[in-house]
PDB file of N, CA and C in Angstrom:
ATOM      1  N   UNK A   1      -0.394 -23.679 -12.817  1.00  0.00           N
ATOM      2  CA  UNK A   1      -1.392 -22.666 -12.631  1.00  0.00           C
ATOM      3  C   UNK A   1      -0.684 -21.308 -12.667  1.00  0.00           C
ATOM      4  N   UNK A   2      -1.496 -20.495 -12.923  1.00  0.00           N
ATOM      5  CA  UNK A   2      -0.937 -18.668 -13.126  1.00  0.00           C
ATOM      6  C   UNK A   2      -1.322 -18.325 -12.233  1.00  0.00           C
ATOM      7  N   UNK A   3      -0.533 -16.645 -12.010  1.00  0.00           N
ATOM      8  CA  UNK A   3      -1.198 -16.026 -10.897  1.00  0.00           C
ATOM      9  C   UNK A   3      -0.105 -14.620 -11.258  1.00  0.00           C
ATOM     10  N   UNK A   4      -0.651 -13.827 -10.169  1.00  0.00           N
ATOM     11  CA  UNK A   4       0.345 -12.561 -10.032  1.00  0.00           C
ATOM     12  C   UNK A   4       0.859 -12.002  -8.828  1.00  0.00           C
ATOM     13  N   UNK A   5       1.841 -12.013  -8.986  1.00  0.00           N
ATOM     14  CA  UNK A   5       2.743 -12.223  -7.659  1.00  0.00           C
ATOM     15  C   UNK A   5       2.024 -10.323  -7.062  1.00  0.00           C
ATOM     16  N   UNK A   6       1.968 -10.523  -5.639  1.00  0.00           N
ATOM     17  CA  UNK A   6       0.733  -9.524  -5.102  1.00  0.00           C
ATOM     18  C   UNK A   6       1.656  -8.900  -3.870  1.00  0.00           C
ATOM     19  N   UNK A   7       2.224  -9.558  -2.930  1.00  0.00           N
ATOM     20  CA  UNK A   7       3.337  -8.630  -2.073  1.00  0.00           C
ATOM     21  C   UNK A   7       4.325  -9.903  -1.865  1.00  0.00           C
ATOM     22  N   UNK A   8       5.513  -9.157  -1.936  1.00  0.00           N
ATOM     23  CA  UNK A   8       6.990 -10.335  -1.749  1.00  0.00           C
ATOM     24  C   UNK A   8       7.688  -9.459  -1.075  1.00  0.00           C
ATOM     25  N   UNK A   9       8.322 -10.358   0.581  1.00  0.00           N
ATOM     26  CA  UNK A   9       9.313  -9.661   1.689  1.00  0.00           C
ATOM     27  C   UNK A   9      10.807 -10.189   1.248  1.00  0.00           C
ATOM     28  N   UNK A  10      11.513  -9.146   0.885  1.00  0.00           N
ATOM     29  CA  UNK A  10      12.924 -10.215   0.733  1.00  0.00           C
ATOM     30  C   UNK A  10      13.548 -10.964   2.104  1.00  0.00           C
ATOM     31  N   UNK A  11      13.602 -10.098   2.877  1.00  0.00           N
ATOM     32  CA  UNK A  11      14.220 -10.661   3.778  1.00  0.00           C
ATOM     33  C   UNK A  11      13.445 -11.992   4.468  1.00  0.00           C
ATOM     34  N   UNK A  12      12.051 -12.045   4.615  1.00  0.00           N
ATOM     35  CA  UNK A  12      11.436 -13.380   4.667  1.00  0.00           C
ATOM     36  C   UNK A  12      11.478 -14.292   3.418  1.00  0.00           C
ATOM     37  N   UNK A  13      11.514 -13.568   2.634  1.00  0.00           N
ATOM     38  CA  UNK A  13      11.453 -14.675   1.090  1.00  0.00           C
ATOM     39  C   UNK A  13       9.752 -15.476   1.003  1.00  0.00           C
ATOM     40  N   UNK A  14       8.717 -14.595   1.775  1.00  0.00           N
ATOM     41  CA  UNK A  14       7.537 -15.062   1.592  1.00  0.00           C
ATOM     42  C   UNK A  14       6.953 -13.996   0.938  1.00  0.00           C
ATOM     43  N   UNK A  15       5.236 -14.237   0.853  1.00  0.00           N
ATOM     44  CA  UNK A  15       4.288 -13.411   0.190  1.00  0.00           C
ATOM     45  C   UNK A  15       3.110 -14.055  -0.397  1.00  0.00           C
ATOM     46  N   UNK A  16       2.653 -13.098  -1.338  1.00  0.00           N
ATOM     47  CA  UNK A  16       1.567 -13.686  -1.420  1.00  0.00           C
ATOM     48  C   UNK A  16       1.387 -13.353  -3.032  1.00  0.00           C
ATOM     49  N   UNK A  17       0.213 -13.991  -3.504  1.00  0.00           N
ATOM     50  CA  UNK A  17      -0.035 -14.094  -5.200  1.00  0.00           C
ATOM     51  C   UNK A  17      -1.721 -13.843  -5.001  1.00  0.00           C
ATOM     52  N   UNK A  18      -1.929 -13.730  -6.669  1.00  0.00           N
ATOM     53  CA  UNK A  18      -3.343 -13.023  -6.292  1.00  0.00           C
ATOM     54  C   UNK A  18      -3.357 -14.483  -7.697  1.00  0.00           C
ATOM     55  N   UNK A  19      -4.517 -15.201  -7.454  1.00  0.00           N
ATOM     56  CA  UNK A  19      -5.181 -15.922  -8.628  1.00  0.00           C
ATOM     57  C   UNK A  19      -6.244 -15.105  -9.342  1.00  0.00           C
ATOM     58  N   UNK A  20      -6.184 -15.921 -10.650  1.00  0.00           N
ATOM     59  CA  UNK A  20      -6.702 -15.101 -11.834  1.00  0.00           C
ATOM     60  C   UNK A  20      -8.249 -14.677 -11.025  1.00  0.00           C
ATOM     61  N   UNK A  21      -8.857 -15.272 -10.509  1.00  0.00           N
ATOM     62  CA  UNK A  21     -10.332 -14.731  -9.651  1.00  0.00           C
ATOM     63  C   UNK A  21     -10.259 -13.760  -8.567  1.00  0.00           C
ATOM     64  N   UNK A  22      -8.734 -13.541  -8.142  1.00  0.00           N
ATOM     65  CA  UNK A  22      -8.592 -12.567  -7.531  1.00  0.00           C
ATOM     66  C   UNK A  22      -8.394 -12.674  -5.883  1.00  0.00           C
ATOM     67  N   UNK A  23      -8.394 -14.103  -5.654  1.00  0.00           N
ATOM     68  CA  UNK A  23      -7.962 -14.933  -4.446  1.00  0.00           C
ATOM     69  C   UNK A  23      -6.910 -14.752  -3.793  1.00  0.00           C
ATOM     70  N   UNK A  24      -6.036 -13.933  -2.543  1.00  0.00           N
ATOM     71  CA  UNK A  24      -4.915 -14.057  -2.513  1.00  0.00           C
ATOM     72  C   UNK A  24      -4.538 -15.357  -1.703  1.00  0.00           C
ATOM     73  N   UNK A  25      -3.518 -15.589  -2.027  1.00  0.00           N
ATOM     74  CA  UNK A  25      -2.729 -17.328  -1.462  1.00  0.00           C
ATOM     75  C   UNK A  25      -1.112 -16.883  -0.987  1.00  0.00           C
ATOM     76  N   UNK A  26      -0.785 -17.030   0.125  1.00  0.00           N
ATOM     77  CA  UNK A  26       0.195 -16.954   0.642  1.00  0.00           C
ATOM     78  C   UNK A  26       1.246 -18.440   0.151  1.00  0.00           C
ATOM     79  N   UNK A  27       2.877 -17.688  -0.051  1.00  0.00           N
ATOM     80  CA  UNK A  27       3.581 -18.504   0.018  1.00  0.00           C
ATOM     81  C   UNK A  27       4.702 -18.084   0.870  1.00  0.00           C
ATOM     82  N   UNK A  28       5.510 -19.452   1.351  1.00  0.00           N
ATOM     83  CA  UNK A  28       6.368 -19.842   2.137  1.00  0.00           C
ATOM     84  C   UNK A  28       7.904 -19.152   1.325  1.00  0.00           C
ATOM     85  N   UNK A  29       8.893 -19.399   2.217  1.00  0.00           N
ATOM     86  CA  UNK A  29      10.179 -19.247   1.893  1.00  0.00           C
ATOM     87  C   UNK A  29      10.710 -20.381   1.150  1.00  0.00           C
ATOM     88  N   UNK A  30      10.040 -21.604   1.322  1.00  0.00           N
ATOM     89  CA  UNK A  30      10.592 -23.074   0.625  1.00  0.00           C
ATOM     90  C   UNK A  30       9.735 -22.818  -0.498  1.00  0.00           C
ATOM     91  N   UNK A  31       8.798 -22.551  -0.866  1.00  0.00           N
ATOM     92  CA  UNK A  31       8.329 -22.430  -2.301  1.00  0.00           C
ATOM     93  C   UNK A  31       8.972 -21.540  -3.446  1.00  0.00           C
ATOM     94  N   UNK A  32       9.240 -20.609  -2.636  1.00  0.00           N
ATOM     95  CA  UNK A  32      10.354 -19.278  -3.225  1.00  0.00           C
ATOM     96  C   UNK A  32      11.426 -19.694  -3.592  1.00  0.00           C
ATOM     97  N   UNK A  33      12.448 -20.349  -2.546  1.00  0.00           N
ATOM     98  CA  UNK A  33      13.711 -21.304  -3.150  1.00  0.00           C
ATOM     99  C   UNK A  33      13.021 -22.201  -4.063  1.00  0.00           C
ATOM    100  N   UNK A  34      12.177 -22.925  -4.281  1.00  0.00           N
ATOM    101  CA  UNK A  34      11.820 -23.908  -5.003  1.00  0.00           C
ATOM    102  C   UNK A  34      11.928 -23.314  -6.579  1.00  0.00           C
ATOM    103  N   UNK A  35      11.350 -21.913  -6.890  1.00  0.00           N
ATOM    104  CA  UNK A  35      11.468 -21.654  -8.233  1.00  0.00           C
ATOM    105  C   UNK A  35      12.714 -20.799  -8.672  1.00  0.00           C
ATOM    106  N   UNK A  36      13.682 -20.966  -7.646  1.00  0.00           N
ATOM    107  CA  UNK A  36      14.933 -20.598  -8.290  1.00  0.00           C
ATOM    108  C   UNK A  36      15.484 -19.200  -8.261  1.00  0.00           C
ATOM    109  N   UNK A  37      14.103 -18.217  -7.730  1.00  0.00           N
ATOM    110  CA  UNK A  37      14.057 -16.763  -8.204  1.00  0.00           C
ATOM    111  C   UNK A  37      14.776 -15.929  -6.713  1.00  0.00           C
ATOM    112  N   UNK A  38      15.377 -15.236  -7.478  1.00  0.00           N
ATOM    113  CA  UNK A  38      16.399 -14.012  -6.768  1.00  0.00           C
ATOM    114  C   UNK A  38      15.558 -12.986  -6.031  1.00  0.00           C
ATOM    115  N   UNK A  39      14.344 -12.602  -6.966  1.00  0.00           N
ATOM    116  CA  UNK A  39      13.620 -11.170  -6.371  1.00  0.00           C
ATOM    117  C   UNK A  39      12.147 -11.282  -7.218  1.00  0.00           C
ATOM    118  N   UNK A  40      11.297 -11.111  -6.641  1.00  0.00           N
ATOM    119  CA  UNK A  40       9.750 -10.953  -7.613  1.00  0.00           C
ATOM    120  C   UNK A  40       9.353  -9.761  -6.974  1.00  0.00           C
ATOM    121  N   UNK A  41       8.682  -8.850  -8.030  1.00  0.00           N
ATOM    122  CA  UNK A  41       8.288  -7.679  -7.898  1.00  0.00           C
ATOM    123  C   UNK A  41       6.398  -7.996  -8.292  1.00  0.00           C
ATOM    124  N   UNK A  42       5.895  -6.924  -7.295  1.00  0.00           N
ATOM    125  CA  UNK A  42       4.281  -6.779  -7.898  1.00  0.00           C
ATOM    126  C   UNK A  42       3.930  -6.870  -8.664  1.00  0.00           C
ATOM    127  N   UNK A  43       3.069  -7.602  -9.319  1.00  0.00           N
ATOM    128  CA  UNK A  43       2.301  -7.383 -10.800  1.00  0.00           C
ATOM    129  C   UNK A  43       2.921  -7.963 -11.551  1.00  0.00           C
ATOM    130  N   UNK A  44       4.074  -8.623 -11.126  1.00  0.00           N
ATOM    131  CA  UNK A  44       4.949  -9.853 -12.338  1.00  0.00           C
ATOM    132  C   UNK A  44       4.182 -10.961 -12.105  1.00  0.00           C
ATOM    133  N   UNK A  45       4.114 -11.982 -13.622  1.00  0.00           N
ATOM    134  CA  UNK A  45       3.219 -13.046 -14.287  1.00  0.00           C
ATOM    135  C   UNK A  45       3.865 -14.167 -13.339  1.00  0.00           C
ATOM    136  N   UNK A  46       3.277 -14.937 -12.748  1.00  0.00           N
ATOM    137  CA  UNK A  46       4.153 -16.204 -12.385  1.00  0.00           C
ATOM    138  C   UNK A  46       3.493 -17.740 -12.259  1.00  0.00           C
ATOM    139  N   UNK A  47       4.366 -18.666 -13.109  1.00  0.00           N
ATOM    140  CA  UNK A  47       3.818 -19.687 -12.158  1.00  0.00           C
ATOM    141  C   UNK A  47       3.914 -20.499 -11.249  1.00  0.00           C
ATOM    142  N   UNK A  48       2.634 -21.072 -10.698  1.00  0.00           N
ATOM    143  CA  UNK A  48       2.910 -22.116  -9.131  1.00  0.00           C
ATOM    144  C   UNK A  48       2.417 -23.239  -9.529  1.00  0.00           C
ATOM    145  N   UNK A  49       2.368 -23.864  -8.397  1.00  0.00           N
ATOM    146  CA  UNK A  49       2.471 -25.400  -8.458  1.00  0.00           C
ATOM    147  C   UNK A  49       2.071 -25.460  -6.862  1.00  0.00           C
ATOM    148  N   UNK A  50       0.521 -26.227  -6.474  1.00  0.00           N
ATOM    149  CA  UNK A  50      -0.012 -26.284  -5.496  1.00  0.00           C
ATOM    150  C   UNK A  50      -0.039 -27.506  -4.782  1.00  0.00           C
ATOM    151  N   UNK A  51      -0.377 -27.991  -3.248  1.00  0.00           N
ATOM    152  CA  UNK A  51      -0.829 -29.419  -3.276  1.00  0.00           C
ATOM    153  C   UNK A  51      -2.066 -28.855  -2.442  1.00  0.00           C
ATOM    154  N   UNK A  52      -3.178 -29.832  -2.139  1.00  0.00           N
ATOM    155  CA  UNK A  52      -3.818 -29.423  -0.845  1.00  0.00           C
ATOM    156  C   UNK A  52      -3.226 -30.049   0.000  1.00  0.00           C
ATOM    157  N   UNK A  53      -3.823 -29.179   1.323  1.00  0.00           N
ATOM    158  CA  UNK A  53      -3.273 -29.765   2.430  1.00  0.00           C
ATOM    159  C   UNK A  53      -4.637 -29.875   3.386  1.00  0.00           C
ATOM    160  N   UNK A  54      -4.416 -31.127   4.357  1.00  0.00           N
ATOM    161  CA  UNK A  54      -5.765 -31.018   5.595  1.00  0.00           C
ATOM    162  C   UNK A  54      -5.467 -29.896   6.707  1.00  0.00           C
ATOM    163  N   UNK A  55      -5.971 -29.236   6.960  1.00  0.00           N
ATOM    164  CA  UNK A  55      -6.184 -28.496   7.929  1.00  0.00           C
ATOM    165  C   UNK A  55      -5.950 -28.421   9.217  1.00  0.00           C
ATOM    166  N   UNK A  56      -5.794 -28.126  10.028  1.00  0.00           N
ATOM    167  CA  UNK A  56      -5.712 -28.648  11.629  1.00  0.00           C
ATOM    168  C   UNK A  56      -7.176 -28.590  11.965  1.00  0.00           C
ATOM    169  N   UNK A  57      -7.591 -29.371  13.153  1.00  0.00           N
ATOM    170  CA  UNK A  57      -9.236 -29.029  13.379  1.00  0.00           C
ATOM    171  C   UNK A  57      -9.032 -28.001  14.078  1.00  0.00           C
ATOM    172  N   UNK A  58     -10.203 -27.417  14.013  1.00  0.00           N
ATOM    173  CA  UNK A  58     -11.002 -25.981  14.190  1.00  0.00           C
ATOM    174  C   UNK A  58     -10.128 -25.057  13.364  1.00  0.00           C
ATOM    175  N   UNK A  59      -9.414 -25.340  12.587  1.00  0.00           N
ATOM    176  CA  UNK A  59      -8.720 -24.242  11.580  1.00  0.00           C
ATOM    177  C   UNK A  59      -9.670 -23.755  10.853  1.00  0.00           C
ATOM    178  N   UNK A  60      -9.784 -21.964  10.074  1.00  0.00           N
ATOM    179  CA  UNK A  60     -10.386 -21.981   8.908  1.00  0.00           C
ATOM    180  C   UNK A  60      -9.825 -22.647   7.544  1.00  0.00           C
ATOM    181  N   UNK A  61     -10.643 -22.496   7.330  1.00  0.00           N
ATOM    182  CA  UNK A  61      -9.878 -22.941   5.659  1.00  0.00           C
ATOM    183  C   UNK A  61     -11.353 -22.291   4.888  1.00  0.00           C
ATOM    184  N   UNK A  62     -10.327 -21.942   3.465  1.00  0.00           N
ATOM    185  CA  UNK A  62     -11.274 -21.048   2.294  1.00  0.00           C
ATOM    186  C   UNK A  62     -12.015 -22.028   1.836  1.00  0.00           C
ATOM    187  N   UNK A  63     -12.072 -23.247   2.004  1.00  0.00           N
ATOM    188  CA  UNK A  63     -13.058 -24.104   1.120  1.00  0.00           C
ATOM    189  C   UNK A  63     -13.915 -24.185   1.974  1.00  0.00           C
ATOM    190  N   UNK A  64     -13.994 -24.679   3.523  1.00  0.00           N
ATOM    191  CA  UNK A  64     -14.807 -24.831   4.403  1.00  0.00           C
ATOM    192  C   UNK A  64     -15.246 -26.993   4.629  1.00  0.00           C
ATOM    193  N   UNK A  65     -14.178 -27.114   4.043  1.00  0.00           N
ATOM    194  CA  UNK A  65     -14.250 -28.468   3.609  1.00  0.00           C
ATOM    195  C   UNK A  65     -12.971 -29.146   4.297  1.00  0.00           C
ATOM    196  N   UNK A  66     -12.090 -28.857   5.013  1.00  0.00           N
ATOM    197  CA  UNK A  66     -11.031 -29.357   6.043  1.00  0.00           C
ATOM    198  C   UNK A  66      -9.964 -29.035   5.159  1.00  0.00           C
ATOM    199  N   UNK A  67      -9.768 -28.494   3.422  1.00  0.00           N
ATOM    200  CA  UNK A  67      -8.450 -28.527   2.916  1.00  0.00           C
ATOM    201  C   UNK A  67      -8.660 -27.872   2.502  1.00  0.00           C
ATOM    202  N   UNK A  68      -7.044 -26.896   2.652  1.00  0.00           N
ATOM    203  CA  UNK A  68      -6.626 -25.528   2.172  1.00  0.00           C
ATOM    204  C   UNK A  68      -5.855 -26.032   1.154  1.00  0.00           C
ATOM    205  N   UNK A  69      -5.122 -25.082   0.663  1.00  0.00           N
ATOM    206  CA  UNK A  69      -4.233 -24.998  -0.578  1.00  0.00           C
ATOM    207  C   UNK A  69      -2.534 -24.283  -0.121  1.00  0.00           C
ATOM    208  N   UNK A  70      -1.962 -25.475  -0.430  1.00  0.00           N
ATOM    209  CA  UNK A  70      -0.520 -24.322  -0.344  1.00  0.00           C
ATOM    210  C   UNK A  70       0.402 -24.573  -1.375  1.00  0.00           C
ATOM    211  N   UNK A  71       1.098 -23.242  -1.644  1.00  0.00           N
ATOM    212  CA  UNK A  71       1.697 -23.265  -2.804  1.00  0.00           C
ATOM    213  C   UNK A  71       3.661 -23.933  -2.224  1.00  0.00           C
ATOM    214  N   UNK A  72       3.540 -24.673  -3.610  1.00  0.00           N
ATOM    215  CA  UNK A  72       4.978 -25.744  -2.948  1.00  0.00           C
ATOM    216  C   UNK A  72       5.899 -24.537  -4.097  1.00  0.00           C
ATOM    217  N   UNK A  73       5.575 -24.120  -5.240  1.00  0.00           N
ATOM    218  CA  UNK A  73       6.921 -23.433  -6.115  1.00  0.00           C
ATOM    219  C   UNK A  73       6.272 -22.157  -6.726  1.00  0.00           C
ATOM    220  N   UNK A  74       6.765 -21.077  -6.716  1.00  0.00           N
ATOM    221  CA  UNK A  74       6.626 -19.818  -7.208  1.00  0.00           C
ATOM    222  C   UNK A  74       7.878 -19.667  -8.187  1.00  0.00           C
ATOM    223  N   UNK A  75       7.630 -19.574  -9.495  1.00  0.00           N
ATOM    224  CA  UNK A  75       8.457 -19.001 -10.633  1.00  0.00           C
ATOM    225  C   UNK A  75       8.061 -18.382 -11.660  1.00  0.00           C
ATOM    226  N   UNK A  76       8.798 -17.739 -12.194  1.00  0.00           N
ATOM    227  CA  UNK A  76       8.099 -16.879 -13.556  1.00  0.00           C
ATOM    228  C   UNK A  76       7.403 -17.340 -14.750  1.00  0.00           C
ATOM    229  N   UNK A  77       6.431 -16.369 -15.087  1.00  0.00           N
ATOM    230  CA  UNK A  77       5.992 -17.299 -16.076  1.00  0.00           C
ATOM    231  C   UNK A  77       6.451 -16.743 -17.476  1.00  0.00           C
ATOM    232  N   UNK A  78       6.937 -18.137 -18.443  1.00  0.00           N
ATOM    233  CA  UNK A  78       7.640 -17.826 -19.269  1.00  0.00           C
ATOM    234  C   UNK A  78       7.111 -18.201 -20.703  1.00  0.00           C
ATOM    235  N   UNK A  79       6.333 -17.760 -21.601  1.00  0.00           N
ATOM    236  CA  UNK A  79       5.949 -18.151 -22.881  1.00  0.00           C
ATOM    237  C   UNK A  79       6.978 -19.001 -24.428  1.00  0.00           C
TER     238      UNK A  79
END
């Protein structure tokens, strides 16, 4: 899946991506190591690789259906 990388902390190595509908989705520091990448800047093309996950109860979640989405790898996207 695509997306565009939307705010990235170096020193956390997290952030967040905006999907093509305009959704933002937070990622982890293990997804970040996962695609290998040194530094991502705003508005760079990238791709991820998602699983769902169940929710904790009484958590929100964007579906409203007990499963969220988290992103397992953030890397560039390369044609």
């Amino acid at each position: 899946m695509q997306a565009t990388a939307y705010t990235y902390d170096p020193e956390s190595r997290s952030g967040q991506v905006l999907l093509d509908d305009g959704t933002p989705v937070p990622f982890d520091a293990a997804a970040f190591d996962a695609g290998g990448l040194r530094l991502l800047r705003p508005g760079q093309r990238v791709r991820i690789e998602t699983e769902d996950t169940e929710a904790s109860p009484g958590a929100g979640t964007d579906t409203g259906a007990g499963v969220g989405r988290r992103i397992t790898l953030v890397t560039l996207q390369t044609f």
